[in-house]
N, C-alpha and C. Protein backbone atom coordinates (compact mmCIF):
# COMPACT_ATOMS: atom_id res chain seq x y z
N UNK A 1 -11.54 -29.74 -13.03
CA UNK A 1 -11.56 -29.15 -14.35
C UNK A 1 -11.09 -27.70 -14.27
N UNK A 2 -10.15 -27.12 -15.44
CA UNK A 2 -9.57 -25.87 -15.22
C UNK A 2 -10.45 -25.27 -16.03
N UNK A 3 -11.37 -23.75 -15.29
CA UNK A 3 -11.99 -22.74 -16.21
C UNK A 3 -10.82 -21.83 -16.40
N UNK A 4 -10.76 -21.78 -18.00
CA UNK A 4 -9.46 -20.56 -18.73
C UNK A 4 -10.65 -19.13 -18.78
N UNK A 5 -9.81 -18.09 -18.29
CA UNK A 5 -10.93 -16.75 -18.44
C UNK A 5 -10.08 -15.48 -19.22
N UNK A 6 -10.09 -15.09 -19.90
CA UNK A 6 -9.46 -14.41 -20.41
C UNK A 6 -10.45 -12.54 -19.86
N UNK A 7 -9.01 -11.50 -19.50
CA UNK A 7 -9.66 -10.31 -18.47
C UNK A 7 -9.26 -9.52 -19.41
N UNK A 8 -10.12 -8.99 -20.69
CA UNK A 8 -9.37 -7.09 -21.45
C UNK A 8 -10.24 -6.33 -20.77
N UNK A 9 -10.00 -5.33 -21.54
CA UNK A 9 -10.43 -3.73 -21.68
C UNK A 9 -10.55 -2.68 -22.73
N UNK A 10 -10.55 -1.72 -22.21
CA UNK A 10 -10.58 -0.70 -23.76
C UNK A 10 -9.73 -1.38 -25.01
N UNK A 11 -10.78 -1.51 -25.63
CA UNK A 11 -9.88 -2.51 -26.84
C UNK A 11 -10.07 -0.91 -27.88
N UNK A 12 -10.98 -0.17 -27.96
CA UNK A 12 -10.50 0.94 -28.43
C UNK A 12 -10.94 0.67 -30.11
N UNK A 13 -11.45 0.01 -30.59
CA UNK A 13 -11.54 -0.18 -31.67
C UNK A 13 -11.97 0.37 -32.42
N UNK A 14 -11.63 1.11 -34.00
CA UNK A 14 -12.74 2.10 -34.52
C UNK A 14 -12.74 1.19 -35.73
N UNK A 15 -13.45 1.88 -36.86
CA UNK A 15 -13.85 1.11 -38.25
C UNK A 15 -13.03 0.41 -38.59
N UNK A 16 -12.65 -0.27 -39.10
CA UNK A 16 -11.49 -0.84 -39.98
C UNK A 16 -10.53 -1.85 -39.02
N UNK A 17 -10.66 -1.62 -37.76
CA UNK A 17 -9.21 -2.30 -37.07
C UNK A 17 -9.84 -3.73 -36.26
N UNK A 18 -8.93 -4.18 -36.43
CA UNK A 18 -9.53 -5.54 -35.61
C UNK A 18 -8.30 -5.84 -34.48
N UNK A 19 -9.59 -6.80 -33.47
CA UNK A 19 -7.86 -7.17 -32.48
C UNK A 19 -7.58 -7.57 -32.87
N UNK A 20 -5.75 -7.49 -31.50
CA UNK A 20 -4.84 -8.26 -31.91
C UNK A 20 -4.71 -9.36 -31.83
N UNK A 21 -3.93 -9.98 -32.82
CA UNK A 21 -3.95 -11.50 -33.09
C UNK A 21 -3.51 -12.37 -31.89
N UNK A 22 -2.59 -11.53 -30.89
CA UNK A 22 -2.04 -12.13 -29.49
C UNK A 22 -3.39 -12.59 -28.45
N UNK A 23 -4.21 -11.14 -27.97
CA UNK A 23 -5.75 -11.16 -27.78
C UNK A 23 -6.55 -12.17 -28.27
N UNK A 24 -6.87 -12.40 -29.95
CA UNK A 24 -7.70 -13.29 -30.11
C UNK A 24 -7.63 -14.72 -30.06
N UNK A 25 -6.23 -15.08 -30.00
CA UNK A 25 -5.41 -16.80 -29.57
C UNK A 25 -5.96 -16.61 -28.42
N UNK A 26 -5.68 -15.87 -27.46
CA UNK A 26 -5.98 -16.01 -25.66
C UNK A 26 -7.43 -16.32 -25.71
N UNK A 27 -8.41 -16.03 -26.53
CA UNK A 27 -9.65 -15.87 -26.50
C UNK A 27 -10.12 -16.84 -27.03
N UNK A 28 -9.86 -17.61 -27.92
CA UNK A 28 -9.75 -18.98 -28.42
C UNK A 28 -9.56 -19.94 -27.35
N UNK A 29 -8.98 -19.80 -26.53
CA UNK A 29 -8.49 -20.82 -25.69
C UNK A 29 -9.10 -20.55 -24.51
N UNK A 30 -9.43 -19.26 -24.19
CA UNK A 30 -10.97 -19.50 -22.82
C UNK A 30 -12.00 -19.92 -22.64
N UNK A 31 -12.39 -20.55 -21.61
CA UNK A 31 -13.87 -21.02 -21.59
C UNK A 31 -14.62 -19.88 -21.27
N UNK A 32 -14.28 -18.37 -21.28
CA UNK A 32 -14.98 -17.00 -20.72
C UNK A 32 -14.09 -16.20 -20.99
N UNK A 33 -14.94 -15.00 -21.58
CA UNK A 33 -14.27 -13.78 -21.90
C UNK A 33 -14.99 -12.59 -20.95
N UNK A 34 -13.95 -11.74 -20.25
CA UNK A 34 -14.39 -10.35 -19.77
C UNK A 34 -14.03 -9.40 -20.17
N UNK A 35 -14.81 -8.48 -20.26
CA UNK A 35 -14.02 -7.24 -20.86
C UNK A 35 -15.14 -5.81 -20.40
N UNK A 36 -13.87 -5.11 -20.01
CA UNK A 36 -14.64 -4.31 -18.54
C UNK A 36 -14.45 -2.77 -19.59
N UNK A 37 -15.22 -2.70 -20.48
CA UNK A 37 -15.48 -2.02 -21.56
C UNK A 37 -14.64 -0.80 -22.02
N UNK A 38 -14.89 -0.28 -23.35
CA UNK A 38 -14.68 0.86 -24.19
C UNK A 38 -14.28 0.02 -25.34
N UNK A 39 -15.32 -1.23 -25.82
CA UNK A 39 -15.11 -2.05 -26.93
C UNK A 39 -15.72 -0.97 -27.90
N UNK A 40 -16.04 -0.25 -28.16
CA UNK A 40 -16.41 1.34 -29.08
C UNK A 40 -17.49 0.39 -29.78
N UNK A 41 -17.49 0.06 -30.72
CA UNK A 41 -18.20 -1.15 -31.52
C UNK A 41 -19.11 -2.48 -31.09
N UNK A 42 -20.16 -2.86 -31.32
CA UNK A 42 -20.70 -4.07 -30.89
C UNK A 42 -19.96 -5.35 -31.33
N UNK A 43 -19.38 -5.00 -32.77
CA UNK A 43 -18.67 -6.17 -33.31
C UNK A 43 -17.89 -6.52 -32.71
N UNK A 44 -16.69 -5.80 -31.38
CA UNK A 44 -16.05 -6.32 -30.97
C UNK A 44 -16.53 -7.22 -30.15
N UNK A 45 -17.34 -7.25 -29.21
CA UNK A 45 -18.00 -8.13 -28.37
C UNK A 45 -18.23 -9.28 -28.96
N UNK A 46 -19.08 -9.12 -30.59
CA UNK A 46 -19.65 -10.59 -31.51
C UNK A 46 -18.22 -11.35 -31.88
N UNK A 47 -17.63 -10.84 -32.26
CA UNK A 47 -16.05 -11.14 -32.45
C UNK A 47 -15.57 -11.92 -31.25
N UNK A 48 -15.49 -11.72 -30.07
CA UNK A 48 -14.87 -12.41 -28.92
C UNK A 48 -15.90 -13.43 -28.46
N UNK A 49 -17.45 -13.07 -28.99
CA UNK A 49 -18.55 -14.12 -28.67
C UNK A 49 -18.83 -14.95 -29.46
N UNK A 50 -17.91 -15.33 -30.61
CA UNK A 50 -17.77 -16.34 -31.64
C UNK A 50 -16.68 -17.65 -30.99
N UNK A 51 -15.87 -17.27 -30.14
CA UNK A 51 -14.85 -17.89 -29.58
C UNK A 51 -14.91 -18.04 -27.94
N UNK A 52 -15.90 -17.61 -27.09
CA UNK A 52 -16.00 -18.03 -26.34
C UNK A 52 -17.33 -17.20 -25.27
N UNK A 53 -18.02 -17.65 -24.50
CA UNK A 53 -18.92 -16.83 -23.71
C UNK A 53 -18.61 -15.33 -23.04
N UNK A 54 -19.03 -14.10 -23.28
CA UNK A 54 -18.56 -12.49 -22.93
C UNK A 54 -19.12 -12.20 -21.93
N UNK A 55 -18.68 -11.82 -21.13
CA UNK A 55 -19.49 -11.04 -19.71
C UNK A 55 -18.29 -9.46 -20.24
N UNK A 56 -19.54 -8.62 -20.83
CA UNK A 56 -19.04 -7.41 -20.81
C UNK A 56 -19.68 -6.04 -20.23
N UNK A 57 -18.96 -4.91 -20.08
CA UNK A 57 -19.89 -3.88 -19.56
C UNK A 57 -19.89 -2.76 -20.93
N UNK A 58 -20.25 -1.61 -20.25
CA UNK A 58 -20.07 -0.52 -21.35
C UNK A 58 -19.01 0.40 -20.55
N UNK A 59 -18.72 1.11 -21.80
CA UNK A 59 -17.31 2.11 -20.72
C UNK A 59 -18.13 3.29 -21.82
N UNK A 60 -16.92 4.28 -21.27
CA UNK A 60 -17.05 5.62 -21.42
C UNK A 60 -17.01 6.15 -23.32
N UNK A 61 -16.87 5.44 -23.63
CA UNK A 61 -16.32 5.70 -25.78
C UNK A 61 -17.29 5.08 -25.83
N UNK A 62 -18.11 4.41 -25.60
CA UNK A 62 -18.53 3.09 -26.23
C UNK A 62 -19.71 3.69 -27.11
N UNK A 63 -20.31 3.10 -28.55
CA UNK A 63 -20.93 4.09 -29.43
C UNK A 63 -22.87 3.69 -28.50
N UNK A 64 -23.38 4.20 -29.41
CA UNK A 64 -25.16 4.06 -28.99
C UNK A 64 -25.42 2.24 -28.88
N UNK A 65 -25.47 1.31 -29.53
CA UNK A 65 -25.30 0.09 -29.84
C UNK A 65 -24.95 -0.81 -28.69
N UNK A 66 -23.47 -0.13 -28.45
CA UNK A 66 -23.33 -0.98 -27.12
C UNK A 66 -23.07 -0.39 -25.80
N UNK A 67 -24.31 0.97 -25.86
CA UNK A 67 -24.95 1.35 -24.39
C UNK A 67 -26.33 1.07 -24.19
N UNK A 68 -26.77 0.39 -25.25
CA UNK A 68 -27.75 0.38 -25.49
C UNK A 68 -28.09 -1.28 -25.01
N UNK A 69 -26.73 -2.28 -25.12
CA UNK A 69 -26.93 -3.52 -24.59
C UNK A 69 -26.11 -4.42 -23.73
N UNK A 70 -25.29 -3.29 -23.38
CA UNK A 70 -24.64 -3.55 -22.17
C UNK A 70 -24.72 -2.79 -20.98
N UNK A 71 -24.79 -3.49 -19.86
CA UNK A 71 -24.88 -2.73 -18.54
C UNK A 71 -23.50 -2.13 -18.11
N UNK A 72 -24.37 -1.19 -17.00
CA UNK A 72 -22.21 -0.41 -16.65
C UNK A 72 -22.00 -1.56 -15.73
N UNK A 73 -22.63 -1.88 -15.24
CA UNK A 73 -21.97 -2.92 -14.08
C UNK A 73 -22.45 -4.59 -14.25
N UNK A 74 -21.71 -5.42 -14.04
CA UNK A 74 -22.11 -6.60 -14.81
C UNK A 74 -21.42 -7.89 -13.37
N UNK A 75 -22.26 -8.86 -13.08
CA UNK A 75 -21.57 -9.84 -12.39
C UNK A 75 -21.61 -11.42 -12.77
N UNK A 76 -20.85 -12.24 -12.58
CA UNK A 76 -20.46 -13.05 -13.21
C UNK A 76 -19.84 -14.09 -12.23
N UNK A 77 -20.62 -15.20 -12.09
CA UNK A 77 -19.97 -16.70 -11.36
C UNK A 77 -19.61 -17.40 -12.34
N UNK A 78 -18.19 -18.29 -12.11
CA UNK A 78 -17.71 -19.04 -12.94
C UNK A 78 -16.71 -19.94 -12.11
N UNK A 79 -16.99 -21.32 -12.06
CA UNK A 79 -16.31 -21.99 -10.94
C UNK A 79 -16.72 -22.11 -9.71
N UNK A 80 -17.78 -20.77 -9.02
CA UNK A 80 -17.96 -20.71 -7.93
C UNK A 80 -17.35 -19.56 -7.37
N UNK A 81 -16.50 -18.65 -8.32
CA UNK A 81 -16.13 -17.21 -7.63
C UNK A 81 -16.84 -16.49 -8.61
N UNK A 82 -17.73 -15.65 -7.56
CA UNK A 82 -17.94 -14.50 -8.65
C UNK A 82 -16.91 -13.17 -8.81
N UNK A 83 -17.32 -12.88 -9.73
CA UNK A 83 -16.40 -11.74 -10.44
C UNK A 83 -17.32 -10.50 -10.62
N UNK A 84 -16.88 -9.66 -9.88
CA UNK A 84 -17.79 -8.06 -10.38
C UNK A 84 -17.25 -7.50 -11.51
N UNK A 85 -17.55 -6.65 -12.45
CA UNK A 85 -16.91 -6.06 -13.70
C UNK A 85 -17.74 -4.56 -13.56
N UNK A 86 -17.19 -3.45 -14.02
CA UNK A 86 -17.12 -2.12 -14.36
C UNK A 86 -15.98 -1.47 -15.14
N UNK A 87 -16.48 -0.30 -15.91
CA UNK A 87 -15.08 0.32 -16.72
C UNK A 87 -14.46 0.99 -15.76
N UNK A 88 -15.46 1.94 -15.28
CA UNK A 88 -14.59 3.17 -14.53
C UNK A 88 -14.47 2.78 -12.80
N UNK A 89 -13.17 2.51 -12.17
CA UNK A 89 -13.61 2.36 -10.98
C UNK A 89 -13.12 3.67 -10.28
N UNK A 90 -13.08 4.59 -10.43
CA UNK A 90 -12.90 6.42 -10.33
C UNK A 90 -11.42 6.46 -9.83
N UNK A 91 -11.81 7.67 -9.39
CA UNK A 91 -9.93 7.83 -8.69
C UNK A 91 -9.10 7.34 -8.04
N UNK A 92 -7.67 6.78 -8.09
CA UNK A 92 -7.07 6.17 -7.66
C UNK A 92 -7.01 6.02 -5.77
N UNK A 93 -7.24 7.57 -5.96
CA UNK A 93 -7.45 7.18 -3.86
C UNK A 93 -8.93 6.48 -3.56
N UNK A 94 -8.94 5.87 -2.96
CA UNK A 94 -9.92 4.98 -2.10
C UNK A 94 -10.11 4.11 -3.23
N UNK A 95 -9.93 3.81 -4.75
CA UNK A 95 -10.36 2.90 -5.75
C UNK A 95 -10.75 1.57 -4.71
N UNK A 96 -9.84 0.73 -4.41
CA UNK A 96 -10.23 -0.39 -4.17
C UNK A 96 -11.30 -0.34 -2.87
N UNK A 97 -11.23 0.24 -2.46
CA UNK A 97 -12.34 0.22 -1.25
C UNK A 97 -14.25 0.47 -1.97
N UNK A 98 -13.67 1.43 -2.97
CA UNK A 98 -14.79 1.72 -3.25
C UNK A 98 -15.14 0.73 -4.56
N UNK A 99 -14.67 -0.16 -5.06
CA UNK A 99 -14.81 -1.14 -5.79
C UNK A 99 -15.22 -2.60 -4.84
N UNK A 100 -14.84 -2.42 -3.89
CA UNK A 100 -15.21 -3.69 -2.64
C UNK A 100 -16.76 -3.07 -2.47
N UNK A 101 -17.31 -2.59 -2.26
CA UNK A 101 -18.41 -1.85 -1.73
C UNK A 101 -19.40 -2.00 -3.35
N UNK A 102 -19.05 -1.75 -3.99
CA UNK A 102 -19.67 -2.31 -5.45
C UNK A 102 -20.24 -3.40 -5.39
N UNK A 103 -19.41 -4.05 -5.10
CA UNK A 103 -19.44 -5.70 -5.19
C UNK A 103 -19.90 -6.23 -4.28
N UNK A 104 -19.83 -6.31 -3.15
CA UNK A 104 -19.52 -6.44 -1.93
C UNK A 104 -19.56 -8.44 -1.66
N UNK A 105 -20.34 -8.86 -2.54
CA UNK A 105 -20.20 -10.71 -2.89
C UNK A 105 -19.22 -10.84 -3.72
N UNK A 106 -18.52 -10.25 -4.05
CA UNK A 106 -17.67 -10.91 -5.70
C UNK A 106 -16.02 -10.92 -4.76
N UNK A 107 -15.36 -11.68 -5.05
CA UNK A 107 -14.01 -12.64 -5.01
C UNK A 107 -13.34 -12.09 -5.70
N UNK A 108 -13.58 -11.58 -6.99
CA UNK A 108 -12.86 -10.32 -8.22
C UNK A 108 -13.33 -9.49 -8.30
N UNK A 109 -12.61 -8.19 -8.83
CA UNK A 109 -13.42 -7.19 -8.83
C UNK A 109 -12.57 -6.51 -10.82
N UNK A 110 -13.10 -6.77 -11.51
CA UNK A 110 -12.66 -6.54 -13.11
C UNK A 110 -12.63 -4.69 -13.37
N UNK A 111 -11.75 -3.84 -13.20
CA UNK A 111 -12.17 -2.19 -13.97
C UNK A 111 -11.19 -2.06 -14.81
N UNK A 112 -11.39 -1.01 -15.75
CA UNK A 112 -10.63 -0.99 -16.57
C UNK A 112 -10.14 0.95 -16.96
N UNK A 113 -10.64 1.63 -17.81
CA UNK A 113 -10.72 2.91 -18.08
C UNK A 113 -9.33 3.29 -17.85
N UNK A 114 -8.06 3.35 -16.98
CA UNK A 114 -7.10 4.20 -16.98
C UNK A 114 -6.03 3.61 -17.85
N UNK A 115 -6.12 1.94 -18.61
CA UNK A 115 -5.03 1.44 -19.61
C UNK A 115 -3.88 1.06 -18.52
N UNK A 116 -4.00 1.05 -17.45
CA UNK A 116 -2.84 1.15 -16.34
C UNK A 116 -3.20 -0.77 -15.47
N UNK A 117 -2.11 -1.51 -15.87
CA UNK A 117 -2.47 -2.72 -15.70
C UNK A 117 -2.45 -2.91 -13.83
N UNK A 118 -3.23 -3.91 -13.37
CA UNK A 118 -3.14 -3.94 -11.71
C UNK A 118 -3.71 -5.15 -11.45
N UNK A 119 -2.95 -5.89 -10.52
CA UNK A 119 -3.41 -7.23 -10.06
C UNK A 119 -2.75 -7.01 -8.31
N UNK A 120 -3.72 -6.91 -7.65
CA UNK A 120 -3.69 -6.43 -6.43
C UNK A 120 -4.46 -7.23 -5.36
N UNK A 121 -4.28 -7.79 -4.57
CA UNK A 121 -4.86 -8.81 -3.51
C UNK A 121 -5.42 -8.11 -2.21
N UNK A 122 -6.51 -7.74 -1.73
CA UNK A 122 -7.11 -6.87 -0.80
C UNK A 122 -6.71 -8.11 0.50
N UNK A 123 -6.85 -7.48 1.89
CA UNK A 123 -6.24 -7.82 3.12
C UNK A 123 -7.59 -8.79 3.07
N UNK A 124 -8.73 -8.86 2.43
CA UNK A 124 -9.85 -9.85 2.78
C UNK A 124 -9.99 -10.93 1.68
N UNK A 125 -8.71 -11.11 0.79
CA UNK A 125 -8.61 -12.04 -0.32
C UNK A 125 -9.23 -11.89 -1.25
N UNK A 126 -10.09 -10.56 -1.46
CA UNK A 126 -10.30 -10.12 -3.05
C UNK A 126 -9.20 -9.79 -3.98
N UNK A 127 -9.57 -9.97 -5.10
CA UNK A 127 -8.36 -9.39 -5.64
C UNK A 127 -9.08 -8.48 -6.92
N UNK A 128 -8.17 -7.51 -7.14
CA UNK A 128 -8.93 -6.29 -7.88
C UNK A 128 -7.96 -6.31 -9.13
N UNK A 129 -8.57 -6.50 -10.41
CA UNK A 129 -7.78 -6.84 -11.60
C UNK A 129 -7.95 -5.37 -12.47
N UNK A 130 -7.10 -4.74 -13.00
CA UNK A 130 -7.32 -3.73 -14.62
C UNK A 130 -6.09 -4.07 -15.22
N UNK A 131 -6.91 -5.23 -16.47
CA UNK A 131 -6.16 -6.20 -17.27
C UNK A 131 -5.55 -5.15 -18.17
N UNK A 132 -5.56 -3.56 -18.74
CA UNK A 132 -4.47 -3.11 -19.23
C UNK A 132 -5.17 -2.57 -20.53
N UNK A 133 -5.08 -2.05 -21.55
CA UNK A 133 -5.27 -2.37 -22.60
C UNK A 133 -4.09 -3.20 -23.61
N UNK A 134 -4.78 -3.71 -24.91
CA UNK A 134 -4.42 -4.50 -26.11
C UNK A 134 -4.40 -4.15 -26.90
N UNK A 135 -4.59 -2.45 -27.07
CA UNK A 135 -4.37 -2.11 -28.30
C UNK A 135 -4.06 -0.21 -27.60
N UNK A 136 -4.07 0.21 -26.99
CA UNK A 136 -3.27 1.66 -26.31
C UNK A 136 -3.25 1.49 -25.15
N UNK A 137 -1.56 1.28 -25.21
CA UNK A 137 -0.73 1.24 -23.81
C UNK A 137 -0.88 2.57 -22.90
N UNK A 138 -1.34 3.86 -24.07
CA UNK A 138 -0.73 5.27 -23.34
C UNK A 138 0.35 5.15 -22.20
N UNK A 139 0.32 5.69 -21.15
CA UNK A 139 1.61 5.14 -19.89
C UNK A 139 1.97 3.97 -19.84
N UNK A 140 1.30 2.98 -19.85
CA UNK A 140 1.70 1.62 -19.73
C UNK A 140 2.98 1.01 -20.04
N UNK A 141 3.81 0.09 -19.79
CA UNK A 141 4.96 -0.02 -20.66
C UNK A 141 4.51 -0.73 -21.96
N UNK A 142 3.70 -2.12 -21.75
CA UNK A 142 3.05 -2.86 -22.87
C UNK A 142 1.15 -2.77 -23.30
N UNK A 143 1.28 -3.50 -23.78
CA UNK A 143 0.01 -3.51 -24.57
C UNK A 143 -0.29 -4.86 -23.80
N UNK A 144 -1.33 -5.13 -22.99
CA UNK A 144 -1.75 -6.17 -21.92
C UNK A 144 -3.16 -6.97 -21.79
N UNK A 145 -3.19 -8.02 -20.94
CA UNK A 145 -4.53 -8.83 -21.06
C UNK A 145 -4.01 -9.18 -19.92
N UNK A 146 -5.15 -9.96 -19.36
CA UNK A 146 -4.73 -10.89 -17.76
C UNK A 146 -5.46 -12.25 -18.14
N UNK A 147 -4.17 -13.25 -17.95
CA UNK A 147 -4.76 -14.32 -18.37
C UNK A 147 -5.63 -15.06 -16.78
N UNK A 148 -6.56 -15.76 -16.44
CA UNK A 148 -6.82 -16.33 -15.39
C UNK A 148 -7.07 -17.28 -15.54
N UNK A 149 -6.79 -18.67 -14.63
CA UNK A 149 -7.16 -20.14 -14.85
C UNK A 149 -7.93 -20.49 -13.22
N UNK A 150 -9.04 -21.10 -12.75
CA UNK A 150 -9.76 -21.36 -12.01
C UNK A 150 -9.86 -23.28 -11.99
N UNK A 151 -9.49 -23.67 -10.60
CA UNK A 151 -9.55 -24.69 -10.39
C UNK A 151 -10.38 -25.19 -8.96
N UNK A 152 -11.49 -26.05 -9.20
CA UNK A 152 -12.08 -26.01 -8.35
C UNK A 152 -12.43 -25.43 -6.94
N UNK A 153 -13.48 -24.32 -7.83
CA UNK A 153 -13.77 -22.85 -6.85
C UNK A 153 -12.49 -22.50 -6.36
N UNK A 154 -11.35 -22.57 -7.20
CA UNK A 154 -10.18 -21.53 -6.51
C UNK A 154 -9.61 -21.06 -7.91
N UNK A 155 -8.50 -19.77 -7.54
CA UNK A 155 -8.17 -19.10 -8.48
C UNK A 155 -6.41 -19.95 -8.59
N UNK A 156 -6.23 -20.83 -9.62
CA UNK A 156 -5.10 -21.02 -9.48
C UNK A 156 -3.97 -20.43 -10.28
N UNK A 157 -4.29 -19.17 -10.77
CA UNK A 157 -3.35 -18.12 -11.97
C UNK A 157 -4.00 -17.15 -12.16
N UNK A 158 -3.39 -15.90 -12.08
CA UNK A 158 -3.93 -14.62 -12.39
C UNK A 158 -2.84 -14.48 -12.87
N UNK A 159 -2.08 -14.08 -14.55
CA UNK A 159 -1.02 -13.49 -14.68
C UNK A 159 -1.16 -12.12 -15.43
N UNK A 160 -0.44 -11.42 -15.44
CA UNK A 160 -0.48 -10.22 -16.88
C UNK A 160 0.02 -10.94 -17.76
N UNK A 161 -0.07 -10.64 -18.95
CA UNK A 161 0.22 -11.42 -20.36
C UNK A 161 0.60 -9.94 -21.38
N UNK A 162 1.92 -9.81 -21.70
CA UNK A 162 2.54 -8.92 -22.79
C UNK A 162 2.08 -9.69 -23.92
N UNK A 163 1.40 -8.55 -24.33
CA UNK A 163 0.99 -8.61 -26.11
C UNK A 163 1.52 -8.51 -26.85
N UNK A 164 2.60 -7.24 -26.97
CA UNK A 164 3.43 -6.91 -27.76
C UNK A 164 4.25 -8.19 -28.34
């Protein structure tokens, strides 16, 4: 059986805006949603938890509401790999080392905070995902998500997915 997982991030959302319609099809169609925070709003979370199960954290914007009910660090088995999640995984030197050490059980490792997309495979077969943002690219070239599909306890797709 294939688990569909759909990987955002700072979705960035303030009053009035909703995601994008590219985002919420992908989210429709997962059996799991992650999102390695700065959803600003709780609604965004109820919004993506109408369409499929959320393993989310809190990031750095995020209002009183949803620091109040999300953890910064969050872990998550699905298939049989777990997945670590955090917003901020700090500065680019040593990042992945010091995101392995977080985790130190998890198979994925989910951060998000710089909008800068990365799908990166560590020399010990982790792989360290920042699915991008979906709604501010800032540097980025696109506006991004990481789609993932899991086939018996293995990862058989990690892609980036252009939103735009």
């Amino acid at each position: 059986m294939t688990v569909r997982i759909l990987v955002t991030s700072d979705t960035h959302l303030t009053i009035g805006a909703r995601l994008p319609d590219g985002l919420l099809r992908l989210a429709d169609r997962a059996d799991h949603v992650i999102h390695a925070g700065d959803l600003v709003r709780m609604d965004v979370f109820d919004t993506l938890a109408t369409l499929a199960p959320v393993t989310a954290v809190v990031g750095n914007v995020d209002d009183a509401e949803v620091a109040s009910q999300l953890p910064d660090r969050a872990t998550v088995t699905l298939d049989g790999i777990t997945f670590g999640v955090v917003h901020d995984g700090g500065g680019s030197n040593g990042r992945h080392e010091r995101l392995r050490g977080w985790f130190p059980g998890a198979s994925v490792i989910v951060f998000g905070h710089s909008h800068m997309p990365e799908l990166a495979t560590l020399e010990d077969g982790t792989m360290i995902i920042n699915p991008g943002s979906p709604t501010q690219r800032r540097r980025a070239p696109r506006h991004t998500a990481v789609w993932m599909e899991l086939e018996d306890g293995t990862i058989a797709a990690a892609d980036l997915v252009h939103l735009d």
